[in-house]
Protein backbone atom coordinates (compact mmCIF):
# COMPACT_ATOMS: atom_id res chain seq x y z
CA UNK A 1 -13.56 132.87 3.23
CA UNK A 2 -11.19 132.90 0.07
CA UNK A 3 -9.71 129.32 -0.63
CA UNK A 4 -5.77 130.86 -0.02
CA UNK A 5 -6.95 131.93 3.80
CA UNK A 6 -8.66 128.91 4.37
CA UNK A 7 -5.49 127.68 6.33
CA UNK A 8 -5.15 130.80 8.40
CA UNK A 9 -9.32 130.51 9.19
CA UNK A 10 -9.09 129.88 12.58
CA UNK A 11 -5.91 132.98 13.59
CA UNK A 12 -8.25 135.20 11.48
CA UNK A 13 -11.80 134.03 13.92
CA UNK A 14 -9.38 134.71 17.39
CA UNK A 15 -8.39 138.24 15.36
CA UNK A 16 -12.20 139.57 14.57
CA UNK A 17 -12.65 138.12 17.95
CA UNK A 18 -10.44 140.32 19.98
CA UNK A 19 -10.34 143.74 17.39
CA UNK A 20 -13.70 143.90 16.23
CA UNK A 21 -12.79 147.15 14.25
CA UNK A 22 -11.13 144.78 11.89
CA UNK A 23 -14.49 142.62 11.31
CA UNK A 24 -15.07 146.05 8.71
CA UNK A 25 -12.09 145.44 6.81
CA UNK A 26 -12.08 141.81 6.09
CA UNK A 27 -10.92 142.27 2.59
CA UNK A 28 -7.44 144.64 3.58
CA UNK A 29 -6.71 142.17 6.68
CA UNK A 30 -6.95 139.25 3.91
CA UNK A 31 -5.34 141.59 1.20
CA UNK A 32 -2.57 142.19 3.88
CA UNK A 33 -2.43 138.47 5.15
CA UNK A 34 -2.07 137.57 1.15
CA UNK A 35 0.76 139.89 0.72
CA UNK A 36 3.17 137.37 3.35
CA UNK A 37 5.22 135.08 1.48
CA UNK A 38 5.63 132.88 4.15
CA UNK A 39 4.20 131.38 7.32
CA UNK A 40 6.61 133.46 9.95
CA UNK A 41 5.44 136.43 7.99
CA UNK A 42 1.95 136.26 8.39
CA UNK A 43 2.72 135.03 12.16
CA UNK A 44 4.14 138.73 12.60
CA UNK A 45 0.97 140.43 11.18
CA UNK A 46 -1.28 138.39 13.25
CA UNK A 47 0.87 139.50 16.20
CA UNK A 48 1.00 143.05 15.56
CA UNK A 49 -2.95 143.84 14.64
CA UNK A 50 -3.64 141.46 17.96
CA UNK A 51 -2.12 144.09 19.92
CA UNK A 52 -2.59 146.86 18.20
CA UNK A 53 -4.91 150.13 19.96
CA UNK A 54 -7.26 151.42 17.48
CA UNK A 55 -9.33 153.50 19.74
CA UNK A 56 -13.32 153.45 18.84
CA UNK A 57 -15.25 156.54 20.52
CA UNK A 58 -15.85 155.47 23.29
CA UNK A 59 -12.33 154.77 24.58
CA UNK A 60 -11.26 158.14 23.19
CA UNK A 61 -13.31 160.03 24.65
CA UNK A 62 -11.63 158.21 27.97
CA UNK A 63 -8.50 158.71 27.44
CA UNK A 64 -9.27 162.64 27.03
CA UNK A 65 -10.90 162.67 29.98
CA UNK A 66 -8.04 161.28 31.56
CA UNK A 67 -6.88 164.24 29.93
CA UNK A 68 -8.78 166.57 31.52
CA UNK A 69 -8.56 165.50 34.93
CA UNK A 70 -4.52 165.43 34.92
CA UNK A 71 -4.80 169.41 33.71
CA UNK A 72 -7.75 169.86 36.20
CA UNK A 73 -6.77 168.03 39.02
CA UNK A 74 -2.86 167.11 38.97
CA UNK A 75 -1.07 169.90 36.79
CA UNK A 76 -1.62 172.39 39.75
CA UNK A 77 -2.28 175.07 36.70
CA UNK A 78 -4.82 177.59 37.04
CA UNK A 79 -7.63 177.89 34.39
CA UNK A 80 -7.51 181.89 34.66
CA UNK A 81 -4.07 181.57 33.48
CA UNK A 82 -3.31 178.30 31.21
CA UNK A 83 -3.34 178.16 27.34
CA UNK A 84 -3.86 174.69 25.66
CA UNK A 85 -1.71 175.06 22.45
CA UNK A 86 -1.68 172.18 19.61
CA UNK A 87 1.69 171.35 18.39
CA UNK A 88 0.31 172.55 15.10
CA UNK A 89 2.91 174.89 13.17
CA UNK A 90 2.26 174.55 9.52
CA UNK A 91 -0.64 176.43 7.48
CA UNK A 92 -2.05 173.08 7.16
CA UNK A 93 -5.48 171.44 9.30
CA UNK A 94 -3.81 168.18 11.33
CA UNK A 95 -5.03 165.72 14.18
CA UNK A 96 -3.79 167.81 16.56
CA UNK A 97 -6.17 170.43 16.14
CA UNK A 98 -8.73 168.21 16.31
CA UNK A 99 -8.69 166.66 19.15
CA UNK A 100 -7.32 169.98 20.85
CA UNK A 101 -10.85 171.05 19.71
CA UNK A 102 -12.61 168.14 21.80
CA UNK A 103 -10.13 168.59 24.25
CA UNK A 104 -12.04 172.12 24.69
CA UNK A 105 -15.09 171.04 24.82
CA UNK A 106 -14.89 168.19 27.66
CA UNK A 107 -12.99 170.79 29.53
CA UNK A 108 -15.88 172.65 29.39
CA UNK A 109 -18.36 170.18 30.73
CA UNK A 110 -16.02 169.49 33.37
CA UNK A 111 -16.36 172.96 34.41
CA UNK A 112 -13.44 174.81 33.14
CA UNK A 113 -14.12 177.58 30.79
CA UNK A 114 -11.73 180.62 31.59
CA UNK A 115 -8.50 178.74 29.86
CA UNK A 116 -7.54 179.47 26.32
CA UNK A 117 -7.42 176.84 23.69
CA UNK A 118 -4.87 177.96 20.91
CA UNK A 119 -4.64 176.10 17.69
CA UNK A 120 -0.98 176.92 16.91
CA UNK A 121 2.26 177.19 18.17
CA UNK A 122 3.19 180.65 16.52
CA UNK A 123 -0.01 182.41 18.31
CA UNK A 124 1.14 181.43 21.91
CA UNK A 125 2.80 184.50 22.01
CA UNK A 126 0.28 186.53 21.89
CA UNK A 127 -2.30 184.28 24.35
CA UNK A 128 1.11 184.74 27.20
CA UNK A 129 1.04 188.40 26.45
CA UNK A 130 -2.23 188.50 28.11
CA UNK A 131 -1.41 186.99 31.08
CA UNK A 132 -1.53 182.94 30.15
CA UNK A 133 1.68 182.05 31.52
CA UNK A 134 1.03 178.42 32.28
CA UNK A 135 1.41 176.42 29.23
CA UNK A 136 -0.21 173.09 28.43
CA UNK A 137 1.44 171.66 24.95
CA UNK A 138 -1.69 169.12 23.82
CA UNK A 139 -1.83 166.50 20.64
CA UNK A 140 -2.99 163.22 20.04
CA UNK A 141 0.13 161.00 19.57
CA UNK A 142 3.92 161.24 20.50
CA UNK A 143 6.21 158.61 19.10
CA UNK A 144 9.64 159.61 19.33
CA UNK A 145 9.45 162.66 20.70
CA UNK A 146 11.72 164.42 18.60
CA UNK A 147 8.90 166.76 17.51
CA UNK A 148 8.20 167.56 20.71
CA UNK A 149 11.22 168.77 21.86
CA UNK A 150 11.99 170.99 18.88
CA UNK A 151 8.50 172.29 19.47
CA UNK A 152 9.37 173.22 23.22
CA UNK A 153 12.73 174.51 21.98
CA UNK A 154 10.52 177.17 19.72
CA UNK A 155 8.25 177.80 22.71
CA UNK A 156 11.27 179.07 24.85
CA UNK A 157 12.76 181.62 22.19
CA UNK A 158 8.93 182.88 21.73
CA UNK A 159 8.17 183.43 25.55
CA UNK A 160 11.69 183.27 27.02
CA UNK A 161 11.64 181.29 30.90
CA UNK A 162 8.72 183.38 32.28
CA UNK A 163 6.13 180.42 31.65
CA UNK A 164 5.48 176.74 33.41
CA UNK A 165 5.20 173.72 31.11
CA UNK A 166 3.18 170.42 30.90
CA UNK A 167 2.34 168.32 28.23
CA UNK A 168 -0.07 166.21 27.45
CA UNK A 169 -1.35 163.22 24.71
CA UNK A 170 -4.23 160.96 24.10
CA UNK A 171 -1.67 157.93 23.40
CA UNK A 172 2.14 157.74 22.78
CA UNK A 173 5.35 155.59 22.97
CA UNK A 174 6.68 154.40 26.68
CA UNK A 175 9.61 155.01 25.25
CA UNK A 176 9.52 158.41 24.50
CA UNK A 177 7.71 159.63 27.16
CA UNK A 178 10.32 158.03 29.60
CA UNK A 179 13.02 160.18 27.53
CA UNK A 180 11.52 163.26 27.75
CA UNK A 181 10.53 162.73 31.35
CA UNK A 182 14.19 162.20 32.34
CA UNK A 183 15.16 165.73 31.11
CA UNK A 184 12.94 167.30 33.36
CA UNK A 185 10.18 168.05 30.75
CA UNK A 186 6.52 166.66 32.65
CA UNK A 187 4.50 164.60 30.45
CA UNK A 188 1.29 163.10 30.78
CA UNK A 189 0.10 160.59 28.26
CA UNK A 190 -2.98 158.68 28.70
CA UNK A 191 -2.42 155.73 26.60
CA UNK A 192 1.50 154.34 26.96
CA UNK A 193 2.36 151.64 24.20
CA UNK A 194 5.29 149.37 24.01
CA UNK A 195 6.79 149.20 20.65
CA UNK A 196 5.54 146.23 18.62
CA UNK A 197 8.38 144.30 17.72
CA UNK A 198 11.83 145.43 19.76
CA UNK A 199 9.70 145.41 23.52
CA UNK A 200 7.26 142.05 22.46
CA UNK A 201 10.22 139.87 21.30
CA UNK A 202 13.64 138.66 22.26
CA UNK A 203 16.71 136.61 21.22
CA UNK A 204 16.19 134.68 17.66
CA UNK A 205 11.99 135.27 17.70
CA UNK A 206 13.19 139.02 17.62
CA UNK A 207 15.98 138.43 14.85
CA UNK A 208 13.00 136.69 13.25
CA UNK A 209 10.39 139.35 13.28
CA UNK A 210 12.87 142.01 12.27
CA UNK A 211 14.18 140.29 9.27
CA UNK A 212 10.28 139.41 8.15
CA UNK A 213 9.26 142.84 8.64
CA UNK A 214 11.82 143.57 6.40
CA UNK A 215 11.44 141.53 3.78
CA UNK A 216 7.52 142.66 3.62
CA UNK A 217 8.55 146.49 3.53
CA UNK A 218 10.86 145.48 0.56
CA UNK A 219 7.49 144.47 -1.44
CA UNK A 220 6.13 148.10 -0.74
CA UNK A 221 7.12 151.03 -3.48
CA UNK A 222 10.24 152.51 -2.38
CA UNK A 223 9.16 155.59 -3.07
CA UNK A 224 5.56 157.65 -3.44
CA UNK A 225 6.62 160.75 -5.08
CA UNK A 226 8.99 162.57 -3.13
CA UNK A 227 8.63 160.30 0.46
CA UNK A 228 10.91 157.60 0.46
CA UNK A 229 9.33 154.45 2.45
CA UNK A 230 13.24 153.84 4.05
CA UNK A 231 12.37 157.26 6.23
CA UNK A 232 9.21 155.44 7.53
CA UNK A 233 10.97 151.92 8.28
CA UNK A 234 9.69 149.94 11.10
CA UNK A 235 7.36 153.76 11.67
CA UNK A 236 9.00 157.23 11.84
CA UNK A 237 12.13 156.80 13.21
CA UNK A 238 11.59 153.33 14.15
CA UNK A 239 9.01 153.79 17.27
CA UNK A 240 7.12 150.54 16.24
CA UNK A 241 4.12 151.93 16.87
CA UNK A 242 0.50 150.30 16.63
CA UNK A 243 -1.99 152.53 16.94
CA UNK A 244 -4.91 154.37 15.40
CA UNK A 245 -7.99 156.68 15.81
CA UNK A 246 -11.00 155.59 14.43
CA UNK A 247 -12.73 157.33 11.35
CA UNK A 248 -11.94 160.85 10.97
CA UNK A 249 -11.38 161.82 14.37
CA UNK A 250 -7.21 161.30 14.23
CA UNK A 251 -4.87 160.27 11.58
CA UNK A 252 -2.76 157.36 11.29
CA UNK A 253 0.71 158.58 12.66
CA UNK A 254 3.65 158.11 10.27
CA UNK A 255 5.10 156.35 13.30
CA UNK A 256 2.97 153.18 12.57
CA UNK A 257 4.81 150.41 10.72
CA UNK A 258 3.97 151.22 6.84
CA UNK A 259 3.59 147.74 5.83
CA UNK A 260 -0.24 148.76 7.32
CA UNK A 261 -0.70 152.23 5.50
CA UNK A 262 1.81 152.59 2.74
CA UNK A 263 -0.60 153.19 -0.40
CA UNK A 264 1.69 151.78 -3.23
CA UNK A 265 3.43 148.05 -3.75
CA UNK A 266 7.17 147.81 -5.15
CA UNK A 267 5.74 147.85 -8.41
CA UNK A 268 3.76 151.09 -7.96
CA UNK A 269 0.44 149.61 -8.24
CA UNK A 270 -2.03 150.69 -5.36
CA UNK A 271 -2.37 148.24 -3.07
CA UNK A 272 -5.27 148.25 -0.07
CA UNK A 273 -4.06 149.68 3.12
CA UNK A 274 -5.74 148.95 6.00
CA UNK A 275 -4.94 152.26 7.95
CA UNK A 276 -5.43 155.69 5.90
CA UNK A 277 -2.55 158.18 6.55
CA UNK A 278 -2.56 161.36 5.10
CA UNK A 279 0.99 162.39 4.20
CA UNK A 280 2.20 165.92 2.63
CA UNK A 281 3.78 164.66 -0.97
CA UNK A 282 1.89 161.60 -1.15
């Protein structure tokens, strides 16, 4: 244990204790830790990686079979005629292909195999042309849900009102989901998170977490190339969010506060993140 943590030895034992992913990045929690400039600071980092949801195998591979059973068992779809379609629409490979992919195959073990799995939005079109009416929009995270609803917006001028819609995520914000449930759009997300700061804290603890959040984006580079950190403040517009997949089966959504994946420091000197997010202009 470095000589500056000694003092913060016995927060860092409780956090190894209860997110054992973080036992194999002892030198970015410390890294991060060392970054605070004050006690209240670090306070809010130990907070925020204690409740964070960084989902090992295991409990992904349970939250898509959650998954699976909703569009099995609760959507009332019909496997002859649903399409799973990944809220991909750029050129570009992205999480949600992925785990549409995996989606696919535990489908399959679970016995449905007559659906169609579509890996982007603009080939929907073609998949309801054939007779796949009922339409399953599938990725790995929401957090605002803004996204979302300009994707559905798309789906509607492509196949007009002649199709039934649910959608469905691995993990998300309560938040969001409650928003898009209340106009009329169904929604199933396994995993529902609070927001890290605005739904944990209240009164002058909240005024206090907010201002030393703050203060520790200020030390990150306000810009890396063309993205400018003050988009991502607090995560993409401000969900709060604290999540991650492990490894390479997701990437870190922008939504995630960037004090824990923003590469550079206000001085433009690479700093170690403790979350990897891969980020068009980066």
């Amino acid at each position: 244990m470095k000589k500056y943590l000694r003092k913060d030895f016995y927060k860092l034992l409780r956090l190894y204790s209860k997110q054992n992913w973080l036992r194999e990045r002892k030198s970015e929690v410390e890294d991060l830790i060392k970054f605070c400039d004050k006690e209240s600071q670090k306070d809010i980092i130990f907070d925020l990686l204690e409740e964070f949801s960084f989902l090992r195998q295991d409990e992904y591979q349970h939250n898509l079979n959650k998954v699976c059973d909703y569009i099995i068992s609760q959507s009332g779809f019909n496997e002859q005629t649903t399409q799973i379609v990944a809220l991909t629409k750029t050129e570009a490979s992205d999480s949600g292909q992925v785990v549409l992919y995996h989606l696919r195959n535990s489908l399959y073990g679970m016995g449905w195999r007559k659906f169609r799995d579509v890996n982007k939005l603009g080939s929907a079109k073609k998949v309801f042309d054939k007779g796949y009416n009922q339409v399953v929009l599938f990725d790995e995270f929401i957090g605002s849900g803004q996204t979302l609803v300009g994707r559905i917006n798309e789906l509607k001028g492509m196949l007009g009102n002649g199709f039934t819609l649910k959608c469905c995520f691995i993990a998300g914000m309560k938040y969001a989901v409650d928003s898009i449930k209340a106009q009329g759009i169904d929604v199933y997300c396994a995993l529902e998170l609070k927001q890290g700061i605005s739904e944990r804290y209240s009164g002058q603890n909240l005024v206090q977490a907010e201002d030393d959040m703050l203060d520790l984006e200020l030390k990150l580079a306000p810009w890396i190339n063309e993205k400018e950190l003050y988009t991502y403040s607090f995560g993409w517009k401000g969900s709060e969010s604290l999540y991650s997949l492990e490894g390479c089966m997701g990437n870190t959504p922008n939504n995630v506060f960037p004090v824990f994946w923003w590469m550079n420091d206000k001085n433009g000197k690479t700093r170690k993140h403790l979350l990897t997010r891969v980020e068009e202009g980066f």
